[in-house]
C-alpha atoms as a PDB file:
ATOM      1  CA  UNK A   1      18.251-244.438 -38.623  1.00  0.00           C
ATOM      2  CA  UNK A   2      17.291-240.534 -38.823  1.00  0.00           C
ATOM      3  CA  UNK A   3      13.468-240.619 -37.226  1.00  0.00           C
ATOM      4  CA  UNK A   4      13.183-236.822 -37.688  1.00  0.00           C
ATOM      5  CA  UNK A   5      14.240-234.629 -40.053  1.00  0.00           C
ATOM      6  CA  UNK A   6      13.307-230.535 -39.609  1.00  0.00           C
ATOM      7  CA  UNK A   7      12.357-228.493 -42.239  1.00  0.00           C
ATOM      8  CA  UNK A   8      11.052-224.857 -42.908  1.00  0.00           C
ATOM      9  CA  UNK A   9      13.395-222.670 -41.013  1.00  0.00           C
ATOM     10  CA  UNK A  10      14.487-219.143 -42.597  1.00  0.00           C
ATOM     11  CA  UNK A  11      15.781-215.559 -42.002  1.00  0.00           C
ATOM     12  CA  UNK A  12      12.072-213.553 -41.975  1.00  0.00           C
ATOM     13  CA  UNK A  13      11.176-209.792 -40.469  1.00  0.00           C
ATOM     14  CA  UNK A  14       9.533-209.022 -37.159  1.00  0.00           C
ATOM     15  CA  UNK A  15       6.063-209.792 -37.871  1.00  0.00           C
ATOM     16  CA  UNK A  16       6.221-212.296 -40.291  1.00  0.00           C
ATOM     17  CA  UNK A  17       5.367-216.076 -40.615  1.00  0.00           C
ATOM     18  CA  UNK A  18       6.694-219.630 -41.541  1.00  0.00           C
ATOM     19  CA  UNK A  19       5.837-222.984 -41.628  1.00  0.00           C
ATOM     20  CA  UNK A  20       8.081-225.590 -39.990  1.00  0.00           C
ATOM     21  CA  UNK A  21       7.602-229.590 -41.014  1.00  0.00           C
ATOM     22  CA  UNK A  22       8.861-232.488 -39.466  1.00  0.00           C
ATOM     23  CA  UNK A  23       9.228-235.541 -41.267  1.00  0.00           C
ATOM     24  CA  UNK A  24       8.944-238.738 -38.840  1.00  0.00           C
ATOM     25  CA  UNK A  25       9.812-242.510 -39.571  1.00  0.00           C
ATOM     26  CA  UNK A  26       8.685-244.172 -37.044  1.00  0.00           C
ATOM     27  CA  UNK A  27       6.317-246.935 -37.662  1.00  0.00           C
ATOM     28  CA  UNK A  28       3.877-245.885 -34.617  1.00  0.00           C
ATOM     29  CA  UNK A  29       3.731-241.922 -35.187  1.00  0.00           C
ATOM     30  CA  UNK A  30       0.173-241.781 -35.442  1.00  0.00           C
ATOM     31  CA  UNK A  31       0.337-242.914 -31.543  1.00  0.00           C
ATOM     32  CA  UNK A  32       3.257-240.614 -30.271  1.00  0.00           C
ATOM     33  CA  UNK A  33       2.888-237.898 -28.569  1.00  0.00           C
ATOM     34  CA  UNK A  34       5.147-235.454 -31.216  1.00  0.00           C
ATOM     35  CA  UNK A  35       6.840-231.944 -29.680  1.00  0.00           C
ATOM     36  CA  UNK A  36       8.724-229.587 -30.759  1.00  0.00           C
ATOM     37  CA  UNK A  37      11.566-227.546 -29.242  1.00  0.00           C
ATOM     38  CA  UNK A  38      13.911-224.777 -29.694  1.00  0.00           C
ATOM     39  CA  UNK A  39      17.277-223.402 -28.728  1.00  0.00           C
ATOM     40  CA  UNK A  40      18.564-219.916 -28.624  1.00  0.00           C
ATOM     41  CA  UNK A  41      22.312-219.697 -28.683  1.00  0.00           C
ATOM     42  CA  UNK A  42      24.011-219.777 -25.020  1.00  0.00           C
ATOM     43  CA  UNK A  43      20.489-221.375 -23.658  1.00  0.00           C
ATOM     44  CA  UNK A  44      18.877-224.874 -23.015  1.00  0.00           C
ATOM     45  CA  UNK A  45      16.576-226.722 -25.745  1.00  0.00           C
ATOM     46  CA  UNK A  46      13.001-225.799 -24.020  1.00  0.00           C
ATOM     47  CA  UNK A  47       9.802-227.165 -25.457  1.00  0.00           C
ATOM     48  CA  UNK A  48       7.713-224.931 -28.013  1.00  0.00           C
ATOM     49  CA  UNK A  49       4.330-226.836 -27.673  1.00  0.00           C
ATOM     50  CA  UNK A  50       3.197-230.371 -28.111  1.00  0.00           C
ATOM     51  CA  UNK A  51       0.050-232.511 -29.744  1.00  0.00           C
ATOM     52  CA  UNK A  52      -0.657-235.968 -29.106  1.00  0.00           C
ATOM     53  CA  UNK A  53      -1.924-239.234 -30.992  1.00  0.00           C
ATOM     54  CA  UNK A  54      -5.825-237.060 -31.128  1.00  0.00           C
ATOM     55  CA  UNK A  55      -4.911-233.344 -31.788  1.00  0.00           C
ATOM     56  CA  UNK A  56      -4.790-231.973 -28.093  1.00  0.00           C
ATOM     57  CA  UNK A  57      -2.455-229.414 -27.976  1.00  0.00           C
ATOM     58  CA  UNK A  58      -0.157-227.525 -25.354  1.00  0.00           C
ATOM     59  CA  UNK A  59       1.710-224.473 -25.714  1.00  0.00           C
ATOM     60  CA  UNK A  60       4.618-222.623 -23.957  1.00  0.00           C
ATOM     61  CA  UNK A  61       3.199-219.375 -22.925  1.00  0.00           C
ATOM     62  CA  UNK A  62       5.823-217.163 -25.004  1.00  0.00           C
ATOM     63  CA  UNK A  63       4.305-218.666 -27.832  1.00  0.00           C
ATOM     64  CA  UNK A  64       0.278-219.465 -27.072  1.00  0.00           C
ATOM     65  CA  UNK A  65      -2.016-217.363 -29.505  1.00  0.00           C
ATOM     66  CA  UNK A  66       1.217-216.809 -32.290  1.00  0.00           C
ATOM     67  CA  UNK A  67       1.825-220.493 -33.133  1.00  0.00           C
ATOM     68  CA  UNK A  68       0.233-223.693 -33.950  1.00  0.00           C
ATOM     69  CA  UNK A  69       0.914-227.311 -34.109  1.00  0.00           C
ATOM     70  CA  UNK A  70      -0.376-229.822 -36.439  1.00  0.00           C
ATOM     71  CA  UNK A  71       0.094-233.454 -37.671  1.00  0.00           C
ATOM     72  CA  UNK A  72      -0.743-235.469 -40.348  1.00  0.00           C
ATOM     73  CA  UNK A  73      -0.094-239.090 -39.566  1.00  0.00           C
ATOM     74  CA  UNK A  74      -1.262-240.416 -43.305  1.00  0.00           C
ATOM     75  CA  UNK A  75       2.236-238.324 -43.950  1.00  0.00           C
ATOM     76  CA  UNK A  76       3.795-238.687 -40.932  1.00  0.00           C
ATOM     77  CA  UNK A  77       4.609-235.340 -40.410  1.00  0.00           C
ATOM     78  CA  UNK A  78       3.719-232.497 -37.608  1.00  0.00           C
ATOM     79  CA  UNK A  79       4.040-228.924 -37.976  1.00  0.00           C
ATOM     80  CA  UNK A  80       4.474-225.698 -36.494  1.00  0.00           C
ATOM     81  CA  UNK A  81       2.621-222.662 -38.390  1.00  0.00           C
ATOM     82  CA  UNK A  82       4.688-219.712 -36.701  1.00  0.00           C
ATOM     83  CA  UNK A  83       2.862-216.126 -37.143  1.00  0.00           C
ATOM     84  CA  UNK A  84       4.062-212.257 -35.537  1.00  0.00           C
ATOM     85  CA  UNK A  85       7.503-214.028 -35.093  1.00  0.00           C
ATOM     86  CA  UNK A  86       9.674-211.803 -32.916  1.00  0.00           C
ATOM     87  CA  UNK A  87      13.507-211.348 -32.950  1.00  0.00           C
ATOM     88  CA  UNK A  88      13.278-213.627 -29.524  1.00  0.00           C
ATOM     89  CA  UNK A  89      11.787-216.696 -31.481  1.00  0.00           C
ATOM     90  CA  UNK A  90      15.147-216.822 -33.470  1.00  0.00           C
ATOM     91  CA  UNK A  91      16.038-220.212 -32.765  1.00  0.00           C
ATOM     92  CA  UNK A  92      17.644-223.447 -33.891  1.00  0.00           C
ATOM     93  CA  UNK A  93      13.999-226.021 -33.731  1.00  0.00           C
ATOM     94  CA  UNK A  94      13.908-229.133 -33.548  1.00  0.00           C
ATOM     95  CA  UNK A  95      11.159-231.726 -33.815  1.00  0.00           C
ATOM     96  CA  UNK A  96      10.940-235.103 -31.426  1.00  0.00           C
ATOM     97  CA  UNK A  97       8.750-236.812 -29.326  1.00  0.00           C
ATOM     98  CA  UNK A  98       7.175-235.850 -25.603  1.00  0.00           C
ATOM     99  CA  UNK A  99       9.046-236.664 -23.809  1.00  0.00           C
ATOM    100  CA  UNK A 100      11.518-236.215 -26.167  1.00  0.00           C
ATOM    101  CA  UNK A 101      14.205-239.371 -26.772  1.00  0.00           C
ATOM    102  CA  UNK A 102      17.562-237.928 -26.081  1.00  0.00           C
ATOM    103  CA  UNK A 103      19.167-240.002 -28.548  1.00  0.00           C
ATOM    104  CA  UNK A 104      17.145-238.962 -31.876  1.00  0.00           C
ATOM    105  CA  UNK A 105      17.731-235.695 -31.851  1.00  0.00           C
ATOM    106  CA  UNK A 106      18.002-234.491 -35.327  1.00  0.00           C
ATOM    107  CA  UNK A 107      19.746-231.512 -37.300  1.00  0.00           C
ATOM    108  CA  UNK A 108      17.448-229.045 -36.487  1.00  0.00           C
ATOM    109  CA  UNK A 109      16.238-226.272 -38.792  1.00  0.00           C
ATOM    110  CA  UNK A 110      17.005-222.664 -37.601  1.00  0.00           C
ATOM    111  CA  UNK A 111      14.611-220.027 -37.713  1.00  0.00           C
ATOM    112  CA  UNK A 112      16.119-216.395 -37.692  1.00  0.00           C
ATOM    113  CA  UNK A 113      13.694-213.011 -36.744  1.00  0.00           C
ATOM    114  CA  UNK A 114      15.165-209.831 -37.697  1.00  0.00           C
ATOM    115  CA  UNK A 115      14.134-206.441 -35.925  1.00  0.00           C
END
């Protein structure tokens, strides 16, 4: 059973935005904690920010101030509103929980920033 499935991710300019979405299954998303991550090629999967079961949020500092996550548990979804997305934010991202569940990771949607 796929629990999340990535969506959103396109080739955009220096500067510009996108919306990611993650669609969850699980039964109890309105109670998990929901992250999401990215990887560069030739680096490790590191955590983009994170919002639990209330809204609280946490950020990684290369990204605090330019993104934001968001859920809506009536669609079981979170999301990551990316703005002034630099060449370094090009990235394969993926959605799970935090801590994430190494064995739902899902395909991923990859985000590209051109200079």
């Amino acid at each position: 059973q796929v629990w999340f499935a990535e969506s959103g991710g396109d080739l955009v300019q220096a500067g510009g935005s996108l919306r990611l979405s993650c669609a969850a299954s699980r039964s109890t998303f309105s109670r998990d904690v929901m992250a999401w991550y990215r990887q560069a090629p030739g680096n490790e999967r590191k955590l983009v920010a994170y919002i639990n079961h209330v809204g609280g949020t946490t950020y990684a500092d290369s990204v605090k101030g330019r993104f934001t996550i968001s859920r809506d548990n009536a669609k079981k979804t979170v999301y990551l509103q990316m703005t002034s997305l630099k060449p370094e934010d090009t990235a394969v991202y993926y959605c799970n929980m935090y801590p994430y569940i190494r064995q739902r990771w899902g395909q991923g949607t990859q985000v590209t920033v051109s200079s």
